[in-house]
C-alpha atoms as a PDB file:
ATOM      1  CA  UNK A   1      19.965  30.539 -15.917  1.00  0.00           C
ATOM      2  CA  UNK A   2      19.335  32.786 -18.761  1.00  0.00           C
ATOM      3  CA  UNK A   3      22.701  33.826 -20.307  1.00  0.00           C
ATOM      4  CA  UNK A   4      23.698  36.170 -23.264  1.00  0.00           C
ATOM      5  CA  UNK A   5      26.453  35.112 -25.520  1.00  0.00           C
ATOM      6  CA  UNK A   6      28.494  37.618 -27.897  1.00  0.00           C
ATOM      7  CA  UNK A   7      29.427  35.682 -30.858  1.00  0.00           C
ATOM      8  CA  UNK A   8      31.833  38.039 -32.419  1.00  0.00           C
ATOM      9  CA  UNK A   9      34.068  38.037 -29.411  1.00  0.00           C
ATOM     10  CA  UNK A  10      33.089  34.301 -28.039  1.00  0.00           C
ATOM     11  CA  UNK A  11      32.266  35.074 -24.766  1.00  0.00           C
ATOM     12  CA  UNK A  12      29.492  33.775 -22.790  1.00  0.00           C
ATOM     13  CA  UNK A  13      27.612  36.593 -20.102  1.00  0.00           C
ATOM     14  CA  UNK A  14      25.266  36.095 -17.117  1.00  0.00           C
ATOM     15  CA  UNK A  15      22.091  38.175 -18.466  1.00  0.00           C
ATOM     16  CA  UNK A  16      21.266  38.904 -15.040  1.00  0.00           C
ATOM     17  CA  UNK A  17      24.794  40.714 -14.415  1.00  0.00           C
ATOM     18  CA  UNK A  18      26.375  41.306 -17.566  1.00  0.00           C
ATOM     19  CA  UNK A  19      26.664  45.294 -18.323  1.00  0.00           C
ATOM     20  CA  UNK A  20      28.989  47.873 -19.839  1.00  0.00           C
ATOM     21  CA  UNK A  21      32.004  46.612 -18.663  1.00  0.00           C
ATOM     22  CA  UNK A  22      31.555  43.032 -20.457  1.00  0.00           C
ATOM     23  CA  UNK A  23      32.640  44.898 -23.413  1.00  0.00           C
ATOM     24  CA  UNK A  24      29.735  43.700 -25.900  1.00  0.00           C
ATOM     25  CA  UNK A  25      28.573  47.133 -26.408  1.00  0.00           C
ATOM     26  CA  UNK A  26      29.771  47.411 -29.856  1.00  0.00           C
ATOM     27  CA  UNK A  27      29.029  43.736 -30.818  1.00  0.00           C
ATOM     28  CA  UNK A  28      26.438  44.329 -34.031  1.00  0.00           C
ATOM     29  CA  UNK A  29      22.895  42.909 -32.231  1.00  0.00           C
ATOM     30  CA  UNK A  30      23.004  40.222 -35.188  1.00  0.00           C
ATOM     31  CA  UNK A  31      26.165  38.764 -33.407  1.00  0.00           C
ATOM     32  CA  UNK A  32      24.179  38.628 -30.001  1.00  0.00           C
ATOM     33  CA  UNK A  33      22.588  35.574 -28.943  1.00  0.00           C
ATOM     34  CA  UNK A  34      19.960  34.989 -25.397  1.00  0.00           C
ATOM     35  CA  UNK A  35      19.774  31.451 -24.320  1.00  0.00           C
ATOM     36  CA  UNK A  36      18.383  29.793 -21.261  1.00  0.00           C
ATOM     37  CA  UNK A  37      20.088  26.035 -22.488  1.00  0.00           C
ATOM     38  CA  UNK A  38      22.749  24.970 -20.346  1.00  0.00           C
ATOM     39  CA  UNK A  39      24.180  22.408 -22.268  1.00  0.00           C
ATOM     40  CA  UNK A  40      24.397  24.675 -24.963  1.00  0.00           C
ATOM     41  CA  UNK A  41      26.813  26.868 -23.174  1.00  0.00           C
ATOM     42  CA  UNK A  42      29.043  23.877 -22.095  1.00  0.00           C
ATOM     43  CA  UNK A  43      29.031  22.806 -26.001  1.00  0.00           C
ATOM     44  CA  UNK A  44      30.352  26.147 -27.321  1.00  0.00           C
ATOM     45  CA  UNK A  45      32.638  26.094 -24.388  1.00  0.00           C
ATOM     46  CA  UNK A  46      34.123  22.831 -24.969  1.00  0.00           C
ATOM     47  CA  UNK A  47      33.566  22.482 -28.922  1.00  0.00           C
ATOM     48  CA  UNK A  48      33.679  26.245 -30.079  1.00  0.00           C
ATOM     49  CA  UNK A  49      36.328  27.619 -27.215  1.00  0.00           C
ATOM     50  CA  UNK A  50      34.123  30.711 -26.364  1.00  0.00           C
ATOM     51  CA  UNK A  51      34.484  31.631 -22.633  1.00  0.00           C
ATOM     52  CA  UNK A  52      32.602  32.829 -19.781  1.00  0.00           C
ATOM     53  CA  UNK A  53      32.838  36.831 -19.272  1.00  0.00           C
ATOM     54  CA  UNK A  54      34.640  37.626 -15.896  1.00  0.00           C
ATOM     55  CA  UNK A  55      32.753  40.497 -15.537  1.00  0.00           C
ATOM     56  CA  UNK A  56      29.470  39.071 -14.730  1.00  0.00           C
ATOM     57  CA  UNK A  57      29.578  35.808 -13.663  1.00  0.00           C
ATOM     58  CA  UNK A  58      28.231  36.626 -10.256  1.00  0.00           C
ATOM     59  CA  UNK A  59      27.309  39.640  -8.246  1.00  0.00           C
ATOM     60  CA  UNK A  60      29.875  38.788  -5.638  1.00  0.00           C
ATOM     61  CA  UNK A  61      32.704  38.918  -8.543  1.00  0.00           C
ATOM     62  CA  UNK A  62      31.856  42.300 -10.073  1.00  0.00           C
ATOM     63  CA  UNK A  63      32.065  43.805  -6.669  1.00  0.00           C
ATOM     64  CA  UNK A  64      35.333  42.430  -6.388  1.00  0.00           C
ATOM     65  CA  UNK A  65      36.477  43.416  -9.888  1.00  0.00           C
ATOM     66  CA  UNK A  66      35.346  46.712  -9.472  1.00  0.00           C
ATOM     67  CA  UNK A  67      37.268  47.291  -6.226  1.00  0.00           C
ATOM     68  CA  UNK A  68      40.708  45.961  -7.684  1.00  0.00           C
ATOM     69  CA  UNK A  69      40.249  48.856 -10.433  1.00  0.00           C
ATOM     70  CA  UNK A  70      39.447  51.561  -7.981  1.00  0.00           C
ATOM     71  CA  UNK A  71      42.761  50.248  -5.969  1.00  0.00           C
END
């Protein structure tokens, strides 16, 4: 899984999904991060308390966040 983490607001994205409405727009490039490491996202979960974007953790998910909003 190849993932995309915003350091400045600790958050951890699914590259594959992760888009505009993550909110990492404005996050300076030198504050982005693309891994592929696994364990690496489970250590800055556990050890650094960043946390998974629920924006874009699945395709399935941002459907369903996007039809809350249009309700």
């Amino acid at each position: 899984m190849n993932y995309f983490v915003d350091h400045q607001k600790k958050r951890i994205h699914k590259k594959q999904y992760a888009g505009d409405r993550c909110g990492f727009v404005g996050t300076p490039t030198d504050k982005r991060e693309f891994i592929d490491c696994e364990e690496y996202v489970e250590q800055l979960e556990k050890q650094e308390a960043y946390e998974k974007c629920p924006f874009c953790q699945s395709l399935q998910l941002s459907v369903e966040q996007q039809s809350k909003v249009q309700s």
